[in-house]
N, C-alpha and C. Protein backbone atom coordinates (compact mmCIF):
# COMPACT_ATOMS: atom_id res chain seq x y z
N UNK A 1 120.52 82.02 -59.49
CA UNK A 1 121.87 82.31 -59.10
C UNK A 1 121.85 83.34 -57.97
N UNK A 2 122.64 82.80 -56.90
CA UNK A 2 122.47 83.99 -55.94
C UNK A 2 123.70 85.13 -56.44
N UNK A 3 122.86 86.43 -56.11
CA UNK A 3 124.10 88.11 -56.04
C UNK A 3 124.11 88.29 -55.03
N UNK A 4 125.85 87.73 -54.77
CA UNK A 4 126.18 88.23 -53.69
C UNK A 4 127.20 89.80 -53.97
N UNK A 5 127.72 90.42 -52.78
CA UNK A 5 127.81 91.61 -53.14
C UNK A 5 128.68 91.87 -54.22
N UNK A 6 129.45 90.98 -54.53
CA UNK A 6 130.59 91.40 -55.58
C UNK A 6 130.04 90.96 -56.97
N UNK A 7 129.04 90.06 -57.25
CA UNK A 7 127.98 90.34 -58.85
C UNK A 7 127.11 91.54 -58.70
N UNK A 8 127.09 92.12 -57.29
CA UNK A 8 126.14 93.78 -57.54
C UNK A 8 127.07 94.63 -57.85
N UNK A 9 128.21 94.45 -57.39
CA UNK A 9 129.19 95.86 -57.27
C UNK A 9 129.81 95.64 -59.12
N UNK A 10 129.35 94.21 -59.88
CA UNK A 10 130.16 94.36 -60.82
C UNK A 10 129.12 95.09 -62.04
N UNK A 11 128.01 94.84 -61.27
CA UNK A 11 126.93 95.16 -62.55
C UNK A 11 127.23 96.54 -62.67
N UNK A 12 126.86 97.47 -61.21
CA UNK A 12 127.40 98.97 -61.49
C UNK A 12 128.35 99.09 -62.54
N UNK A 13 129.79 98.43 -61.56
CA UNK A 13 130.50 98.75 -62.44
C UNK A 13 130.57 98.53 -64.68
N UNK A 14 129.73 97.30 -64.51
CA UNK A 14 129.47 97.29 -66.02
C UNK A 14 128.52 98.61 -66.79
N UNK A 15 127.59 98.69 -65.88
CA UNK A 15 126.71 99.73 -66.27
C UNK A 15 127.47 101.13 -66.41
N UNK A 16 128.19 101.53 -65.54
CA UNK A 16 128.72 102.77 -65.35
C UNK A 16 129.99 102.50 -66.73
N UNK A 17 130.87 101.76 -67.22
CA UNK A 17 131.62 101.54 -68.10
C UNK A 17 130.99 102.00 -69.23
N UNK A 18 129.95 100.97 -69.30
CA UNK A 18 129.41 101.02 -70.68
C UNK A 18 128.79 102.71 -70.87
N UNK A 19 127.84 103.02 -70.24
CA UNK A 19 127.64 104.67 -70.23
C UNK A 19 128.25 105.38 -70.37
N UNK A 20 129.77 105.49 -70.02
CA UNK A 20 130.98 106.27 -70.07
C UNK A 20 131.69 105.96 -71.58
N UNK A 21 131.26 104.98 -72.28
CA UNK A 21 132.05 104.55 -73.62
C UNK A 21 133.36 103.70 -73.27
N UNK A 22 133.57 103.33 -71.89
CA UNK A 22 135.04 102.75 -71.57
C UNK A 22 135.27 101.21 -72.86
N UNK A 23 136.40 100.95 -72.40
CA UNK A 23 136.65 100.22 -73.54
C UNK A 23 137.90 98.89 -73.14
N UNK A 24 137.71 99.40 -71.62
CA UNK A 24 138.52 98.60 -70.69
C UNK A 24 137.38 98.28 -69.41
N UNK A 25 137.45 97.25 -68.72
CA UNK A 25 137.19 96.79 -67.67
C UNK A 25 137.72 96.07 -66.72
N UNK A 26 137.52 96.50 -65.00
CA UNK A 26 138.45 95.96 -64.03
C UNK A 26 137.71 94.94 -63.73
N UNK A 27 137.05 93.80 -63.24
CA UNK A 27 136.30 93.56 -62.26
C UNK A 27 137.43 92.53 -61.81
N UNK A 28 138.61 92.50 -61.43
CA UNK A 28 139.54 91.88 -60.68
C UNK A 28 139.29 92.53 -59.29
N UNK A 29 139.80 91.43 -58.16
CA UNK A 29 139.55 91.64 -56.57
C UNK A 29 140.95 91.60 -56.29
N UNK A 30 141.10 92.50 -55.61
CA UNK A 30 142.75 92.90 -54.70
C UNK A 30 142.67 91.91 -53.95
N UNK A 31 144.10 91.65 -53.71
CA UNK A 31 144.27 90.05 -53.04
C UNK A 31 144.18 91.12 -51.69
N UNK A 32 144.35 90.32 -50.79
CA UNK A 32 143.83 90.20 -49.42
C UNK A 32 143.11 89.69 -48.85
N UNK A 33 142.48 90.23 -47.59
CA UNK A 33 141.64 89.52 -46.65
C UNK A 33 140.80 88.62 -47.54
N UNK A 34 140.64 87.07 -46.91
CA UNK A 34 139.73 86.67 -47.14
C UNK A 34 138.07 86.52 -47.36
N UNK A 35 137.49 87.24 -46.80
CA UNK A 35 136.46 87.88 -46.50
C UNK A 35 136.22 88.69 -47.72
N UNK A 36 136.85 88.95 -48.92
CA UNK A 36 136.71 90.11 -49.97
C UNK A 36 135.63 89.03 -50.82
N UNK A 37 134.47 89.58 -51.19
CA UNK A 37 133.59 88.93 -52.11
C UNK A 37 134.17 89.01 -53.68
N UNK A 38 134.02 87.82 -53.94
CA UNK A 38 134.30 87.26 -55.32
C UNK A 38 133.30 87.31 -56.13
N UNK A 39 133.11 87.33 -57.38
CA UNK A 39 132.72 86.74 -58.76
C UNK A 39 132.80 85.32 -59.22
N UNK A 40 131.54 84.29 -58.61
CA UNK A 40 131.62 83.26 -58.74
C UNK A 40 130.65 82.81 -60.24
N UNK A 41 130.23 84.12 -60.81
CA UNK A 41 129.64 83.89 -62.25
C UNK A 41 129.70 85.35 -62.87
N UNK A 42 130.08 85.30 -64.06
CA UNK A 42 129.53 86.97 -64.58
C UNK A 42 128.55 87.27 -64.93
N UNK A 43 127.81 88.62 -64.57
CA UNK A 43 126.87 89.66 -64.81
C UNK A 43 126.17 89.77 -66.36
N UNK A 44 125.18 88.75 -66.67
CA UNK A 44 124.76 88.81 -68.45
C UNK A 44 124.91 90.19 -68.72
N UNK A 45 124.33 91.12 -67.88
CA UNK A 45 124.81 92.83 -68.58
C UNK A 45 126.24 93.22 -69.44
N UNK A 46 127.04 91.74 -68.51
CA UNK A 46 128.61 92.03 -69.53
C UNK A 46 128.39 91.67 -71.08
N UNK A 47 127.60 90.83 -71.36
CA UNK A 47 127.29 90.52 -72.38
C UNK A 47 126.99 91.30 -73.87
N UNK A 48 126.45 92.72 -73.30
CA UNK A 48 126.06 93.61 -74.08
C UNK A 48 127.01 95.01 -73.92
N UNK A 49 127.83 94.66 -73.73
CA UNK A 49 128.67 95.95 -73.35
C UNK A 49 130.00 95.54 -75.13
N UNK A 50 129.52 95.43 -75.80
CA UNK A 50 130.05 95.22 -77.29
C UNK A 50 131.22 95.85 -77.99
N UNK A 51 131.35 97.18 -76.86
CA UNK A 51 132.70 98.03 -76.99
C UNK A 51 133.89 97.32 -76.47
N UNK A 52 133.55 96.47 -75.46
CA UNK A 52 134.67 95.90 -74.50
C UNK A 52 135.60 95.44 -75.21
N UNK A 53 137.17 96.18 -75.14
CA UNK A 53 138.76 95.43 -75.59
C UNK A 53 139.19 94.87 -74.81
N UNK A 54 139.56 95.01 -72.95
CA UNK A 54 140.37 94.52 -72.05
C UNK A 54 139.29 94.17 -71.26
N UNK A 55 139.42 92.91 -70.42
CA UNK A 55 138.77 92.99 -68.97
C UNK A 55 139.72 91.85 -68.42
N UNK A 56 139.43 92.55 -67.14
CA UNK A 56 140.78 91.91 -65.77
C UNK A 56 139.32 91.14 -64.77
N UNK A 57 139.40 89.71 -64.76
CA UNK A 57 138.89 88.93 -63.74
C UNK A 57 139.64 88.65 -62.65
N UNK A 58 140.66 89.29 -62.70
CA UNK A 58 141.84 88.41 -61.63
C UNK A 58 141.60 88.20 -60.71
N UNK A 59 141.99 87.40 -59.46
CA UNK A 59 141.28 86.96 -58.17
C UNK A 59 140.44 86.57 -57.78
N UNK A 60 139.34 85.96 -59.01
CA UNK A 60 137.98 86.05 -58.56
C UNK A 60 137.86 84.36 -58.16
N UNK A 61 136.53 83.85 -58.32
CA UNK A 61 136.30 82.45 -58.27
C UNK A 61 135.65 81.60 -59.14
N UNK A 62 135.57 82.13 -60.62
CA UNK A 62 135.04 81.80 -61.82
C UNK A 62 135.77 80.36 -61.78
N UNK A 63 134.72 79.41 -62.26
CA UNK A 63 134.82 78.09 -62.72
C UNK A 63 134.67 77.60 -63.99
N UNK A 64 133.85 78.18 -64.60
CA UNK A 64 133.13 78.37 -65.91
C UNK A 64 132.60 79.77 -66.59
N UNK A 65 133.38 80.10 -68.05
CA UNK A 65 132.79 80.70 -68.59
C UNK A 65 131.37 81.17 -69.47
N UNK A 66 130.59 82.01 -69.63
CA UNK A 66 129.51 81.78 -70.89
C UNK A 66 129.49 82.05 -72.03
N UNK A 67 128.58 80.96 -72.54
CA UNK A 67 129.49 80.69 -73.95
C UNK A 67 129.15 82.56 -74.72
N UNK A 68 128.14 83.37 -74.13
CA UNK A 68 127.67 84.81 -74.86
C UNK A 68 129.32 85.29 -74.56
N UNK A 69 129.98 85.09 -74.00
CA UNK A 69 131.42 85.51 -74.13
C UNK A 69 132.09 86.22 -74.99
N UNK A 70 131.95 84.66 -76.13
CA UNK A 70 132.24 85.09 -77.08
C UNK A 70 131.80 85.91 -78.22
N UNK A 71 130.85 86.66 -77.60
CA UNK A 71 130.26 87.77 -78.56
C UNK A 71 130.59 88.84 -78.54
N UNK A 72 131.58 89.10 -77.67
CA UNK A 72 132.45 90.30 -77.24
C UNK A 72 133.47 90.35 -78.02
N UNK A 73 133.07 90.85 -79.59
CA UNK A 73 134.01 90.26 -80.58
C UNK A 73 134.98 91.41 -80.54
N UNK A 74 134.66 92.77 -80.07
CA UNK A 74 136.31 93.54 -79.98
C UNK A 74 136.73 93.19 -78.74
N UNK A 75 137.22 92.21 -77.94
CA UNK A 75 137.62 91.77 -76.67
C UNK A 75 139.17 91.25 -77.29
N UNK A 76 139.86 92.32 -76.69
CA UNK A 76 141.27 91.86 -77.31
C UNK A 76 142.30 91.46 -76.02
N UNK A 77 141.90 91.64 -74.87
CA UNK A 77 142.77 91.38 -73.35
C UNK A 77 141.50 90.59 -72.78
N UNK A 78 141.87 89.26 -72.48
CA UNK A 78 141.34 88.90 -71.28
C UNK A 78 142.12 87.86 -70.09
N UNK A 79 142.11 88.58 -68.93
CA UNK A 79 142.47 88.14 -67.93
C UNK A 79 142.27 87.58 -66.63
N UNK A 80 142.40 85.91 -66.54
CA UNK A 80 141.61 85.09 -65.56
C UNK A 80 142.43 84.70 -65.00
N UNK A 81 144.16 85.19 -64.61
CA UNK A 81 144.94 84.63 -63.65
C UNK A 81 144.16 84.29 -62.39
N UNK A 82 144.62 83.46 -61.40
CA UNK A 82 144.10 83.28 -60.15
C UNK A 82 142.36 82.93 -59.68
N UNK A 83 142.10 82.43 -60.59
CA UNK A 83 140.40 82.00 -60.50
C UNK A 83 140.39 80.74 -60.11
């Protein structure tokens, strides 16, 4: 799978969440310019982040989810408008 910059910028961001104890996650892209790198797969690191209640995909270019998804069993918000 290629990482392009927006699966690097999301791993930080997963990594830095999870270290902090967060319990929410953004990895939604502000609409605008075209040119803004997307999330055309998620980061397996999301996978293990087990605290996760909310996460915002919005804007991205997800086609398919993985099925480790659903192991994010306190995942109580999830949001894939606009993919």
């Amino acid at each position: 799978m290629e990482r392009n910059e927006a699966y690097r910028e999301a791993e930080q961001k997963i990594e830095a969440a999870r270290r902090s104890g967060a319990k929410e996650l953004d990895l939604s892209v502000r609409r605008g310019g075209y040119k803004t790198p997307k999330l055309t797969a998620l980061p397996e690191s999301l996978g293990q982040f087990t605290q996760l209640q909310s996460l915002n995909l919005t804007n991205n270019q997800l086609t398919t989810l993985p099925e480790w998804l659903g192991q994010l069993t306190q995942l109580q918000s999830l949001n894939l408008s606009t993919n």
